[in-house]
N, C-alpha and C. Protein backbone atom coordinates (compact mmCIF):
# COMPACT_ATOMS: atom_id res chain seq x y z
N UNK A 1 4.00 134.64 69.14
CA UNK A 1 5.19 134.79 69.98
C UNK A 1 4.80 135.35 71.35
N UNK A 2 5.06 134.74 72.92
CA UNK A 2 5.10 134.71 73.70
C UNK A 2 3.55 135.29 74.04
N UNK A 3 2.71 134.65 73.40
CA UNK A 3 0.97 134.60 73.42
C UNK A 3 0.58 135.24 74.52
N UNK A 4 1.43 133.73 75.50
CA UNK A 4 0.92 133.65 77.12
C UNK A 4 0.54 135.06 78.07
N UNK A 5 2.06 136.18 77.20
CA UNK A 5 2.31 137.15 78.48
C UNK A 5 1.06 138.08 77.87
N UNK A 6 0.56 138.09 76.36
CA UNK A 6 -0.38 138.91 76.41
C UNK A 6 -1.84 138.43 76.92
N UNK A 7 -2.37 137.31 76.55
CA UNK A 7 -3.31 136.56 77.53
C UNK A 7 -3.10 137.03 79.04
N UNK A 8 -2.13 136.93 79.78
CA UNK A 8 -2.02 137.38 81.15
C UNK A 8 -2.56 138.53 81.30
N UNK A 9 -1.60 139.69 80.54
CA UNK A 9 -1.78 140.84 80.66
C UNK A 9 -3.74 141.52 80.45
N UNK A 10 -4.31 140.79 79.21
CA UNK A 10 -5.45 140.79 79.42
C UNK A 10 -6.59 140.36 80.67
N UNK A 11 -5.79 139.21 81.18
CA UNK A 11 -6.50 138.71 81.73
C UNK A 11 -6.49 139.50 83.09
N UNK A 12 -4.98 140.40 83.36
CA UNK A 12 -5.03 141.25 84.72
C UNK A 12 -5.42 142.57 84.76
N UNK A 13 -5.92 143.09 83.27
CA UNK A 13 -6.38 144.06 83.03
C UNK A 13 -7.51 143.99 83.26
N UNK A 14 -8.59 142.90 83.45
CA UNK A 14 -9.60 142.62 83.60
C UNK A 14 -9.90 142.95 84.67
N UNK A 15 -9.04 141.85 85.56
CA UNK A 15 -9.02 142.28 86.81
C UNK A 15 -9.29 143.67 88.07
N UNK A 16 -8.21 144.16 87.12
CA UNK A 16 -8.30 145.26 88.01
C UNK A 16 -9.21 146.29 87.72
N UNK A 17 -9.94 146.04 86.74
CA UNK A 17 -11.10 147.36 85.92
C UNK A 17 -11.91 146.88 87.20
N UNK A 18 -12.26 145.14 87.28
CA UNK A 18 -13.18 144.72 87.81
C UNK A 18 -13.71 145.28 89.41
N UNK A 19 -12.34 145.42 89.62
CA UNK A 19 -11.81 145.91 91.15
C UNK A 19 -12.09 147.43 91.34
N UNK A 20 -11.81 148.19 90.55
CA UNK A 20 -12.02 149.25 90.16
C UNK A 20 -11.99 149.82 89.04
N UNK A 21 -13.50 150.07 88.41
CA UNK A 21 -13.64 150.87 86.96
C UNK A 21 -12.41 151.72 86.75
N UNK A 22 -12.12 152.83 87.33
CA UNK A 22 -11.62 154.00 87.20
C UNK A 22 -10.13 153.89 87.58
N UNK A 23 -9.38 152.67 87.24
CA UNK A 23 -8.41 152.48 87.65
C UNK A 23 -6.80 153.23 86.59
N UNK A 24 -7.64 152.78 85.42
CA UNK A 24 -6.85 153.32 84.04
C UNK A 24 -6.99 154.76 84.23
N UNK A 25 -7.91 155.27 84.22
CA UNK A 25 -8.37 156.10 83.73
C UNK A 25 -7.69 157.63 85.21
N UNK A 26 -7.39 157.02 86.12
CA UNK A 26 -6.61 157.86 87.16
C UNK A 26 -5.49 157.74 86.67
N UNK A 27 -4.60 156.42 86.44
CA UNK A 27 -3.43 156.78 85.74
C UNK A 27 -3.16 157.51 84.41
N UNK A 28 -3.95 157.82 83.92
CA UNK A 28 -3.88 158.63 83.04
C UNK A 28 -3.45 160.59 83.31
N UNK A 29 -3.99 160.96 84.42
CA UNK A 29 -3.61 162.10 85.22
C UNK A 29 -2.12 162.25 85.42
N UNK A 30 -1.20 163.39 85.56
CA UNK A 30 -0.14 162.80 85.76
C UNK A 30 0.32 162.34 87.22
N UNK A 31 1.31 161.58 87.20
CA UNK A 31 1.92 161.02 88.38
C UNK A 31 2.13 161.81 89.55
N UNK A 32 2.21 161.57 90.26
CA UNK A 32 2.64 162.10 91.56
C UNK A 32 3.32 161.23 92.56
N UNK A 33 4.48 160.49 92.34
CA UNK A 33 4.94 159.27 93.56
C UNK A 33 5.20 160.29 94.67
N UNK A 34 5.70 159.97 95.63
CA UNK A 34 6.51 160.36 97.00
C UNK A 34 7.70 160.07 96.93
N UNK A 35 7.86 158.48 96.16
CA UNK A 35 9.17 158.14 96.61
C UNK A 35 10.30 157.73 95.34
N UNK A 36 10.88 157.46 95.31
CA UNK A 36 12.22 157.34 93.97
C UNK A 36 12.64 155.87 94.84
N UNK A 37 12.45 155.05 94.49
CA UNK A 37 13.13 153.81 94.33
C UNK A 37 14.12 153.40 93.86
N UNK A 38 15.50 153.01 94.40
CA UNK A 38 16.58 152.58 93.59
C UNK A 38 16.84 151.04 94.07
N UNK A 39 17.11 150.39 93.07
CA UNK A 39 16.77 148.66 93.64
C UNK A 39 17.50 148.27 92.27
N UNK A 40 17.45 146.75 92.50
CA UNK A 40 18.07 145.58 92.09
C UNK A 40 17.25 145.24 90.87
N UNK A 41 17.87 144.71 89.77
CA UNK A 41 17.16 144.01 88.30
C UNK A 41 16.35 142.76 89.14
N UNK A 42 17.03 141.89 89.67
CA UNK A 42 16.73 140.93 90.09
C UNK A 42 14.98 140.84 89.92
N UNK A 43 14.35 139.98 89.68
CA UNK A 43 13.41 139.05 89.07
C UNK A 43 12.14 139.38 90.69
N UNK A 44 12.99 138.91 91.28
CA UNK A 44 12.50 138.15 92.84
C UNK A 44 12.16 139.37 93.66
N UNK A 45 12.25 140.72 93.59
CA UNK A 45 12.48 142.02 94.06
C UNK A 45 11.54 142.75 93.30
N UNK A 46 10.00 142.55 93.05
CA UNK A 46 9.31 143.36 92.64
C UNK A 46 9.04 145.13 93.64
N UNK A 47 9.05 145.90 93.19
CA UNK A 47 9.22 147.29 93.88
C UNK A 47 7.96 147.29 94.53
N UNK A 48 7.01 147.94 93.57
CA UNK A 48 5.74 147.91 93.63
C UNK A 48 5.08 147.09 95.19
N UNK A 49 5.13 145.83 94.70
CA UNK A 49 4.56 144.81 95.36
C UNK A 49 4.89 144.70 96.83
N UNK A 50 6.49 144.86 97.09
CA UNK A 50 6.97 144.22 98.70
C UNK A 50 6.59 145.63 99.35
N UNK A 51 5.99 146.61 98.51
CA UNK A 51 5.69 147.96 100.02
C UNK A 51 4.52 148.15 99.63
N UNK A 52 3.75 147.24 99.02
CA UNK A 52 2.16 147.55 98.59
C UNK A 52 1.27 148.82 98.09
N UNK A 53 2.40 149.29 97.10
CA UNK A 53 1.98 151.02 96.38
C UNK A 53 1.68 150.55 95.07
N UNK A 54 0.46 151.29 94.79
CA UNK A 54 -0.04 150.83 93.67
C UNK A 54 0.93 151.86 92.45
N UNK A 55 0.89 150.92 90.82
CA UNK A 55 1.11 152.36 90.21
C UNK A 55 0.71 153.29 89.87
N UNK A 56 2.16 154.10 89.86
CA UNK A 56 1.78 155.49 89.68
C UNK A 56 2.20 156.47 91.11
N UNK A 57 2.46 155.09 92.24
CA UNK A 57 3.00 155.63 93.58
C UNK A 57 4.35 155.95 93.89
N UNK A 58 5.20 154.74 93.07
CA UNK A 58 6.66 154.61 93.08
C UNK A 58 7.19 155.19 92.03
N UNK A 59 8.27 155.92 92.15
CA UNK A 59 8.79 156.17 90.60
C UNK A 59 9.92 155.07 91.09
N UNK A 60 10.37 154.27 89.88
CA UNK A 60 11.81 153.35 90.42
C UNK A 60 12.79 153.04 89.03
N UNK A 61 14.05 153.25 89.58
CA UNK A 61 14.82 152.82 88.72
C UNK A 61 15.97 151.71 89.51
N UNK A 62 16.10 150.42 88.12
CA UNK A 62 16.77 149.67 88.77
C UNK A 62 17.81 148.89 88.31
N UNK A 63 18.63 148.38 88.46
CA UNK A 63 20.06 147.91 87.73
C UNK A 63 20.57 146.92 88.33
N UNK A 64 21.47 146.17 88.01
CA UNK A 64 22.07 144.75 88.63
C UNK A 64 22.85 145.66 89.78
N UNK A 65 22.44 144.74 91.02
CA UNK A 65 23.23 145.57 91.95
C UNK A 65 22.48 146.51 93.03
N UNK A 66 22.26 147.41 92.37
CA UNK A 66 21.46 148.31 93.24
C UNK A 66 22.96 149.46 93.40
N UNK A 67 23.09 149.96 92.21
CA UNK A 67 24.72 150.30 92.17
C UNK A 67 24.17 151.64 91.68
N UNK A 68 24.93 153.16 92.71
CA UNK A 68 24.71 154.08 91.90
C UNK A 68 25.34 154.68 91.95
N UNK A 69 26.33 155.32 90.02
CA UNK A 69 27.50 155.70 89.98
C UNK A 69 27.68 156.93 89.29
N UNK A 70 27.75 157.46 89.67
CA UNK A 70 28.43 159.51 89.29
C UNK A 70 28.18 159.90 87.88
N UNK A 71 28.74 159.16 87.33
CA UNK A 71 29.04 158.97 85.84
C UNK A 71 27.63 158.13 85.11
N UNK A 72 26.95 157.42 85.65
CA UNK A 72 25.86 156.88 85.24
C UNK A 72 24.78 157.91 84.75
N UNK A 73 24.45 158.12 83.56
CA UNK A 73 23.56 159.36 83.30
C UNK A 73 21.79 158.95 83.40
N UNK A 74 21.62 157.25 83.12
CA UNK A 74 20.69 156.94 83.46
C UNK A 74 20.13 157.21 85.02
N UNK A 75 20.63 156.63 85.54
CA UNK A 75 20.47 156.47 87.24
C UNK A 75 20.12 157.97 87.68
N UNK A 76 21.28 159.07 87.10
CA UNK A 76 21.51 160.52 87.63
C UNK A 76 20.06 160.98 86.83
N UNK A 77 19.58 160.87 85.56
CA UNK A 77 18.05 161.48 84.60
C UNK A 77 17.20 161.16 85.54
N UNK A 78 17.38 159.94 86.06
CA UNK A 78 15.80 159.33 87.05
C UNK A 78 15.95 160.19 88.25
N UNK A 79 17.05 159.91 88.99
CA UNK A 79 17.02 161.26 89.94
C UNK A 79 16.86 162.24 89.84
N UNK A 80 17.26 162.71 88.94
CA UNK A 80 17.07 164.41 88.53
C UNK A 80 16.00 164.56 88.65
N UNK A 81 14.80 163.90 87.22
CA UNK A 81 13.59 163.85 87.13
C UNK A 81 12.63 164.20 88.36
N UNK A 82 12.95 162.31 88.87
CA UNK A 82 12.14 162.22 90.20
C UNK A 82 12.03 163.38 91.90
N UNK A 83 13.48 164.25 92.04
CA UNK A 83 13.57 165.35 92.61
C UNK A 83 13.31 166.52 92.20
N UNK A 84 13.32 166.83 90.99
CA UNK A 84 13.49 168.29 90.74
C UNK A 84 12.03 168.20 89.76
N UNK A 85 11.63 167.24 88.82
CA UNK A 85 10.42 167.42 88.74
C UNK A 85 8.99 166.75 89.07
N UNK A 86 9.08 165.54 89.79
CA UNK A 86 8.12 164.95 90.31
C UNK A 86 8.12 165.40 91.75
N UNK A 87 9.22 166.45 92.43
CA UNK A 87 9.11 166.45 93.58
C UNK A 87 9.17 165.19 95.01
N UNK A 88 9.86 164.21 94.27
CA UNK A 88 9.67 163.13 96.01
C UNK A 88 10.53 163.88 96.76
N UNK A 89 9.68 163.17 98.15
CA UNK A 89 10.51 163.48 99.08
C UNK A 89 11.12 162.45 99.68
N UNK A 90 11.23 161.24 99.31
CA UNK A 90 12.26 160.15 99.61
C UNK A 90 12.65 159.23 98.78
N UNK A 91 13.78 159.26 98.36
CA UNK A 91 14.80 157.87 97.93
C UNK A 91 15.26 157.23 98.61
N UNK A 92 14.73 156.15 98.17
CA UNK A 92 14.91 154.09 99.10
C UNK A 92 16.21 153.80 97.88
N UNK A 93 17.18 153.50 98.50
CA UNK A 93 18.01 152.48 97.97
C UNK A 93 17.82 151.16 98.65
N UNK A 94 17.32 150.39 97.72
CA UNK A 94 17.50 148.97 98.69
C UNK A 94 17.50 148.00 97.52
N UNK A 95 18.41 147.42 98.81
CA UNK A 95 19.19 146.17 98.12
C UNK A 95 18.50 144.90 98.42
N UNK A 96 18.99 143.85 98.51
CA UNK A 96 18.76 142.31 98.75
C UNK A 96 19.71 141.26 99.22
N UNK A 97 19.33 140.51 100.44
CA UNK A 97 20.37 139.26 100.66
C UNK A 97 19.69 138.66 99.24
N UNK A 98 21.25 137.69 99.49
CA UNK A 98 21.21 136.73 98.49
C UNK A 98 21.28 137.23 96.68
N UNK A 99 22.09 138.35 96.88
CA UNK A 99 21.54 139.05 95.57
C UNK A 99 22.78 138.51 94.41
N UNK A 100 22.60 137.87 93.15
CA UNK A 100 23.30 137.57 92.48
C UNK A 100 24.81 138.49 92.28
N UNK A 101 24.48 139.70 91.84
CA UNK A 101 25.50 140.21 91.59
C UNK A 101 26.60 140.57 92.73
N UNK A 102 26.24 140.72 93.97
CA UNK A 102 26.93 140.84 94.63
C UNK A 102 27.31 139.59 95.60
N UNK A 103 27.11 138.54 95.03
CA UNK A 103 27.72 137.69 95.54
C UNK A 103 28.90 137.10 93.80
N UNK A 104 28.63 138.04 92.73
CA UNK A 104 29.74 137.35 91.93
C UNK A 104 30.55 138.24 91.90
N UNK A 105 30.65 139.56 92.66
CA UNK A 105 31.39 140.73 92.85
C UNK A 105 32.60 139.82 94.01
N UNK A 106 31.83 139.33 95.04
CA UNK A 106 32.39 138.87 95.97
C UNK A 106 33.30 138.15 95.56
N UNK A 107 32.65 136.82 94.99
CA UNK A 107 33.69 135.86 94.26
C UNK A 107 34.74 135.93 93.16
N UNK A 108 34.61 137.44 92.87
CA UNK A 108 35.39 137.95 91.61
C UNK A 108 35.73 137.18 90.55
N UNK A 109 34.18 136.35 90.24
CA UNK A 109 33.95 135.62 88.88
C UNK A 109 34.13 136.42 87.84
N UNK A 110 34.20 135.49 86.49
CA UNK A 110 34.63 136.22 85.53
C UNK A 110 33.36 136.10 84.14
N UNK A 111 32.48 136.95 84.47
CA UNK A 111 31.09 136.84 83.53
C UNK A 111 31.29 137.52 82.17
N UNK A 112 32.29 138.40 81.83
CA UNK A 112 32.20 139.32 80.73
C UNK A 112 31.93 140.89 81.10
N UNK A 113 31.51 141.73 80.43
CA UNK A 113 31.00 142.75 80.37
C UNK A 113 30.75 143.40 81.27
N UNK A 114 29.75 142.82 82.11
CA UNK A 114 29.03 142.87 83.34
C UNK A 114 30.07 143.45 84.68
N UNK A 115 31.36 142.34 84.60
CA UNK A 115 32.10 142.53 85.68
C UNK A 115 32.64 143.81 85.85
N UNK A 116 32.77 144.65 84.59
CA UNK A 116 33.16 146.21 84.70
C UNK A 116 32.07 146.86 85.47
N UNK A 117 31.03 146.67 85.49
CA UNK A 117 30.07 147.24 86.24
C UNK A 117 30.07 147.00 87.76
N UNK A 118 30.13 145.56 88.54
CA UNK A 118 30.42 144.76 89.44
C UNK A 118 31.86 145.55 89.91
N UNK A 119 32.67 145.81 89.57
CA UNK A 119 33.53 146.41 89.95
C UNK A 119 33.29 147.34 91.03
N UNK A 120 32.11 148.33 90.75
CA UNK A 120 31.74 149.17 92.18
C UNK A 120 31.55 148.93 93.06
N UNK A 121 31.19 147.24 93.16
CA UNK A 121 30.99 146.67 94.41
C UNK A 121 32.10 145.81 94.88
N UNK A 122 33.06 145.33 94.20
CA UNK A 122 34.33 144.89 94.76
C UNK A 122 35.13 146.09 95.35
N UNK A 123 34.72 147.42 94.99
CA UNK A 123 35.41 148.15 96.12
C UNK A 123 35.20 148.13 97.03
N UNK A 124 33.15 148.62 97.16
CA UNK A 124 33.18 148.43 98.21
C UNK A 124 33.58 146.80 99.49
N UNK A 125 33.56 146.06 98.82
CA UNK A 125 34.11 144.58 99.07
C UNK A 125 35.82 144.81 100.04
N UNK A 126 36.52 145.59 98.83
CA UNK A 126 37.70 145.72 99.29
C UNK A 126 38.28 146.74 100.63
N UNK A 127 37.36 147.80 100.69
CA UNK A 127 36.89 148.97 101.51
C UNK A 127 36.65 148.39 102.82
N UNK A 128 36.00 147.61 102.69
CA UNK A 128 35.49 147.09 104.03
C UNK A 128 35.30 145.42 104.63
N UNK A 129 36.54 145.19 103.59
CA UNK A 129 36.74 143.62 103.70
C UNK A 129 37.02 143.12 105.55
N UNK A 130 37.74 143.80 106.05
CA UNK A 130 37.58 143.25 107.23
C UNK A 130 36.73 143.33 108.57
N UNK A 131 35.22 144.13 107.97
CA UNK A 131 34.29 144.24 108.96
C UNK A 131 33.35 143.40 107.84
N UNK A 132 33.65 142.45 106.79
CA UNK A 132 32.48 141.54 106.05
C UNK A 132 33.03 140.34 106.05
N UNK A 133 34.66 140.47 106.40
CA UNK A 133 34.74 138.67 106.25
C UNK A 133 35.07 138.54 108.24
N UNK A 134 34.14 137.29 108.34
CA UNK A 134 34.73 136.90 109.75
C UNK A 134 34.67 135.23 109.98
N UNK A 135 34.38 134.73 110.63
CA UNK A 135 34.33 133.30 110.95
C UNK A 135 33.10 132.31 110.79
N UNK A 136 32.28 132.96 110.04
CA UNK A 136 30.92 132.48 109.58
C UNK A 136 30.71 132.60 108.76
N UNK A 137 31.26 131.80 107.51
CA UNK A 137 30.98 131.49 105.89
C UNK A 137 30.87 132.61 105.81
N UNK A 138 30.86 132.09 104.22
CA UNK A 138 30.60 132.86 103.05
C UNK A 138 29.46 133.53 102.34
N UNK A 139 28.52 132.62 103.07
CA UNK A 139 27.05 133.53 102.83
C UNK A 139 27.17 134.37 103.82
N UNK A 140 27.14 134.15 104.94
CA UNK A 140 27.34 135.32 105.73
C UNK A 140 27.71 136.63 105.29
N UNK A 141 29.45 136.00 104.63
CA UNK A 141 29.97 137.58 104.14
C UNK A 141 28.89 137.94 103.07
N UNK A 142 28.77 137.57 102.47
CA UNK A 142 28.19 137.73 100.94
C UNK A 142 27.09 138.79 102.05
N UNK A 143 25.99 138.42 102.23
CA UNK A 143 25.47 139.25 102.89
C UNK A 143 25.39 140.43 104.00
N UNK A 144 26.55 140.28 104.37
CA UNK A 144 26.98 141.82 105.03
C UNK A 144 27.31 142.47 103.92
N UNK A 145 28.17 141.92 102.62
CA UNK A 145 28.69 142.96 101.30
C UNK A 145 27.25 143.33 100.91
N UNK A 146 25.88 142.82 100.69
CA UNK A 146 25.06 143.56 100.33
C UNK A 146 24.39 144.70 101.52
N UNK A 147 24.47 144.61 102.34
CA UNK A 147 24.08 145.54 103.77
C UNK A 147 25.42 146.92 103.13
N UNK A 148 26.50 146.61 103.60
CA UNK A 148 27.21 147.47 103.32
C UNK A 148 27.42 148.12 101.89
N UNK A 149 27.39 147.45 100.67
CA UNK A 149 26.89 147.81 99.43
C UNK A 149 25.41 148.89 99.40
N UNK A 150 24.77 148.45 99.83
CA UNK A 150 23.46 149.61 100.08
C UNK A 150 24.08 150.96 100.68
N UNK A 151 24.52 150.84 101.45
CA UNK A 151 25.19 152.21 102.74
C UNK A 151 25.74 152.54 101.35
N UNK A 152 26.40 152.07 100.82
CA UNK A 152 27.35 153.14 100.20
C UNK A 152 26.99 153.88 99.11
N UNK A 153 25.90 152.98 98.15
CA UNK A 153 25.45 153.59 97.43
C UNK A 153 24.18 154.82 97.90
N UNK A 154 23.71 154.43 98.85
CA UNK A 154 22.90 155.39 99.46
C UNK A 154 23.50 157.05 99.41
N UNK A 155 24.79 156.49 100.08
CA UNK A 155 25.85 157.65 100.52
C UNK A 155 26.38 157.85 98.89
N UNK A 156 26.37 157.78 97.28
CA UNK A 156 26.88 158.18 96.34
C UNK A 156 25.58 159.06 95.87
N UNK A 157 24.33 158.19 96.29
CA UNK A 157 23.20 159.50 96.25
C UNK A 157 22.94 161.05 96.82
N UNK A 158 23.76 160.82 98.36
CA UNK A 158 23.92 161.91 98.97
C UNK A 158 24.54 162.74 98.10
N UNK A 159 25.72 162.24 97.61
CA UNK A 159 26.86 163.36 97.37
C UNK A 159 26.52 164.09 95.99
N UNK A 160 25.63 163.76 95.37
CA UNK A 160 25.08 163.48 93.77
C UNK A 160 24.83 165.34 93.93
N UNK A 161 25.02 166.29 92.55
CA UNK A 161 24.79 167.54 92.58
C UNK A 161 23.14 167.89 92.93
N UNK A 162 22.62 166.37 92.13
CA UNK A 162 21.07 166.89 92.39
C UNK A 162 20.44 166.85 93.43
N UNK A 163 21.10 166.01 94.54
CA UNK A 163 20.60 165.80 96.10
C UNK A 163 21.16 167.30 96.90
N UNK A 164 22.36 167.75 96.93
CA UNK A 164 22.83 168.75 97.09
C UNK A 164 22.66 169.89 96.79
N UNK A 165 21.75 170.11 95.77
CA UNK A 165 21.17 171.28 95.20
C UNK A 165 19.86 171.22 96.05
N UNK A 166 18.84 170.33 95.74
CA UNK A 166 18.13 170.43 96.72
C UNK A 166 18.02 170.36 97.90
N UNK A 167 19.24 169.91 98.65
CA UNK A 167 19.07 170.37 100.12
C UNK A 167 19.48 171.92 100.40
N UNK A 168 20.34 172.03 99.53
CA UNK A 168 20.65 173.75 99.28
C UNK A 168 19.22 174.85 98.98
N UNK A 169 18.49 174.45 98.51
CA UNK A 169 17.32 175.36 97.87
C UNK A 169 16.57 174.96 99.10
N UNK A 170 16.42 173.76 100.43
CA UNK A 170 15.84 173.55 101.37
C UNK A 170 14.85 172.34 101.05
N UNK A 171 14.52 171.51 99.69
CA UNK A 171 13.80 171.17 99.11
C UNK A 171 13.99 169.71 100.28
N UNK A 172 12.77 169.23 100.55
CA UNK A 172 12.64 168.18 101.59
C UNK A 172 13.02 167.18 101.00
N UNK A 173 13.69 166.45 101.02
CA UNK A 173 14.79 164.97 100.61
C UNK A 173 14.93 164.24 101.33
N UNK A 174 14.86 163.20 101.91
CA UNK A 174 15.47 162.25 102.89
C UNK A 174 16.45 161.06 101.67
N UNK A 175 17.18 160.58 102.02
CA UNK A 175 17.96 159.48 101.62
C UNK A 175 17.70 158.32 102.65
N UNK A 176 17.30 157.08 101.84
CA UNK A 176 17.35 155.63 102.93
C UNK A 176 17.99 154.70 102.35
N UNK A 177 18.76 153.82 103.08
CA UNK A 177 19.09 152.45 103.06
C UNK A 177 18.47 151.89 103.27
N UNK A 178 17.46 150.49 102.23
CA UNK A 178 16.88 149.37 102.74
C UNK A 178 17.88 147.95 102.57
N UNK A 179 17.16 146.99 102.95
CA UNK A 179 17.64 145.79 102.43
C UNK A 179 16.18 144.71 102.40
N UNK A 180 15.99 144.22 101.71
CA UNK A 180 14.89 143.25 101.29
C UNK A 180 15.42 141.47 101.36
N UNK A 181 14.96 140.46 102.06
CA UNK A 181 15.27 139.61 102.58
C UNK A 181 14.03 138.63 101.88
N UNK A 182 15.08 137.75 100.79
CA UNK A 182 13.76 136.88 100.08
C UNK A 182 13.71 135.87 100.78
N UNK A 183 13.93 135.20 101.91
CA UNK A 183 13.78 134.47 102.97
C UNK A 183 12.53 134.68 103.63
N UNK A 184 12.03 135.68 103.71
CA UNK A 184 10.90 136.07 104.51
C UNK A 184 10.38 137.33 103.93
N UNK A 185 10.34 137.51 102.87
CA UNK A 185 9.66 139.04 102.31
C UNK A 185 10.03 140.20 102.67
N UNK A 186 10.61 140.54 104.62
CA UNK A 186 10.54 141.14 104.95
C UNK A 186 11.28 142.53 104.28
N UNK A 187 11.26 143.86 104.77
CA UNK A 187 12.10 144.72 104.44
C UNK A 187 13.19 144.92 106.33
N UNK A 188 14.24 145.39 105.64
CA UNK A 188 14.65 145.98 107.44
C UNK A 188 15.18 147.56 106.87
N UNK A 189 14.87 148.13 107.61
CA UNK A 189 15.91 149.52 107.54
C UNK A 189 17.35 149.85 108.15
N UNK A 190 18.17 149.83 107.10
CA UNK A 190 19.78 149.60 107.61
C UNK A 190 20.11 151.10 108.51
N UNK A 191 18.91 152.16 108.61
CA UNK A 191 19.51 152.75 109.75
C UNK A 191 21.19 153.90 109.21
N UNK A 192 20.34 154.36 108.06
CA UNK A 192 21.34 155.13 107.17
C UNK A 192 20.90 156.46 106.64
N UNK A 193 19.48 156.81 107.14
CA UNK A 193 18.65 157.67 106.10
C UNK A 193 19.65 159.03 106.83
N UNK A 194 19.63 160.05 105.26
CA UNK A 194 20.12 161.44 105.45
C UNK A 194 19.48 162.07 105.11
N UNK A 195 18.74 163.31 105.77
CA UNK A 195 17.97 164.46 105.28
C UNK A 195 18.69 165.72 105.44
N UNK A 196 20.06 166.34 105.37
CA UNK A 196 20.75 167.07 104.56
C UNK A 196 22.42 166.85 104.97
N UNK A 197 22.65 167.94 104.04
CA UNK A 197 24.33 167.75 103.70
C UNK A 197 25.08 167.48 104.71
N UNK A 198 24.48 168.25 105.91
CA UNK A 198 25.88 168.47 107.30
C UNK A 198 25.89 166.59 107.67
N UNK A 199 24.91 166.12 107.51
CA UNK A 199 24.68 164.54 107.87
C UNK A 199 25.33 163.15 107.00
N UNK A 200 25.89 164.56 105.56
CA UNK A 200 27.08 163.31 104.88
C UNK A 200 28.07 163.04 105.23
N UNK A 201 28.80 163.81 105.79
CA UNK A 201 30.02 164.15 106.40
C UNK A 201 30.35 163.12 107.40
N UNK A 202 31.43 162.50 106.66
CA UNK A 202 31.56 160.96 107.86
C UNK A 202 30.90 160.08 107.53
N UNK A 203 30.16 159.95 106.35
CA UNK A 203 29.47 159.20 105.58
C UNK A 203 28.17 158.73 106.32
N UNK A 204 28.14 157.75 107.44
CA UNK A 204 27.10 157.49 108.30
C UNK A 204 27.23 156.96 109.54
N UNK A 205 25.83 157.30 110.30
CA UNK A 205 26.22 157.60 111.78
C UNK A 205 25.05 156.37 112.59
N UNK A 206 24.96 155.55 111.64
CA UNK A 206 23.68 154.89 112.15
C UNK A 206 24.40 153.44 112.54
N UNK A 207 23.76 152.25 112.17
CA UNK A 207 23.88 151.23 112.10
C UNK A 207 25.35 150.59 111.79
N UNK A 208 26.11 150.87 110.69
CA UNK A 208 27.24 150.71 109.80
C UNK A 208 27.67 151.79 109.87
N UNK A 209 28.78 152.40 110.46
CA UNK A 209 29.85 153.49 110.13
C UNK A 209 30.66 153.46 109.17
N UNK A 210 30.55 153.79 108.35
CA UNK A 210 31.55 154.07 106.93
C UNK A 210 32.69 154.37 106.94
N UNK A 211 33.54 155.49 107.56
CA UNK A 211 34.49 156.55 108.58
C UNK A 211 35.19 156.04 108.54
């Protein structure tokens, strides 16, 4: 059963000994990332890979969407973790054009299960429907809802007790908005990052005003 992926896996284990003996054998030490990654399930959106950190660099957690919600205890453990005991000093939220779920948020398809989740992003959809829909299709919008979908979840990280505690104790934090563009690999920075509390207030002052 599914032979292939362990053949691969051998075959890239090879690899990388080849590249460097001592490759396992550092990950074995414990971790130390910098950064907390929050990103998209999506397939096409490897973490690792589009900012060229090997593992053991990124800590990342990721979900359809790139959705992060109060009540989510997963999402909130990885943060916790990744701030209070791995110490990063930056969380990337980034999202993606073209990203499935938030273009079926948009369309307020009807998938099952899922759509209770999708729901966080038809707010924001509804929130800011008239700075995402304008006179240039629907991909268009679709893709400002993921630009603006990032901002906001960025900004649910801000408000989170564990980001707030550590800017309270002084503990170095930055918050960022990315967006990742499978058109061209590129990353852009949406121009959202917060490094403490007085800078939530009004949600954001960069690129996209929230306010």
């Amino acid at each position: 059963m599914l032979s292939h992926l362990f053949e691969n896996n051998r075959r890239w284990a090879q690899q990388v000994t080849a590249r460097d003996p001592y490759f396992f054998q550092s990950l074995v030490a414990q971790q130390s990332p910098r950064y907390l990654w929050i990103g998209c399930s999506d397939s096409r959106v490897p973490a690792n890979e589009i900012v060229g950190l090997a593992p053991g660099e990124l800590f990342v957690h990721r979900n359809v969407a790139n959705v992060v919600v109060h009540s989510d205890l997963n999402c909130l453990s990885v943060l916790q973790y990744a701030i209070d005991v791995l110490k990063v000093e930056h969380v990337i939220v980034c999202g993606h054009y073209r990203c499935g779920g938030v273009r079926e948020a948009y369309l307020e398809s009807s998938l099952g299960l899922i759509d209770n989740w999708l729901r966080h992003v038809r707010d924001v959809r509804d929130r800011h429907c008239a700075r995402i829909e304008r006179d240039d299709g629907e991909d268009a919008a679709i893709d400002r809802l993921c630009e603006f979908n990032v901002i906001e979840q960025a900004n649910h990280v801000c408000q989170t007790t564990i980001v707030q505690d550590a800017w309270r104790r002084k503990q170095p934090v930055a918050v960022h908005g990315w967006i990742y563009d499978l058109r061209d690999g590129l990353l852009r920075d949406l121009q959202c990052t917060t490094t403490a509390a007085a800078e939530v207030q009004g949600t954001r002052r960069g690129r996209f005003d929230l306010s």
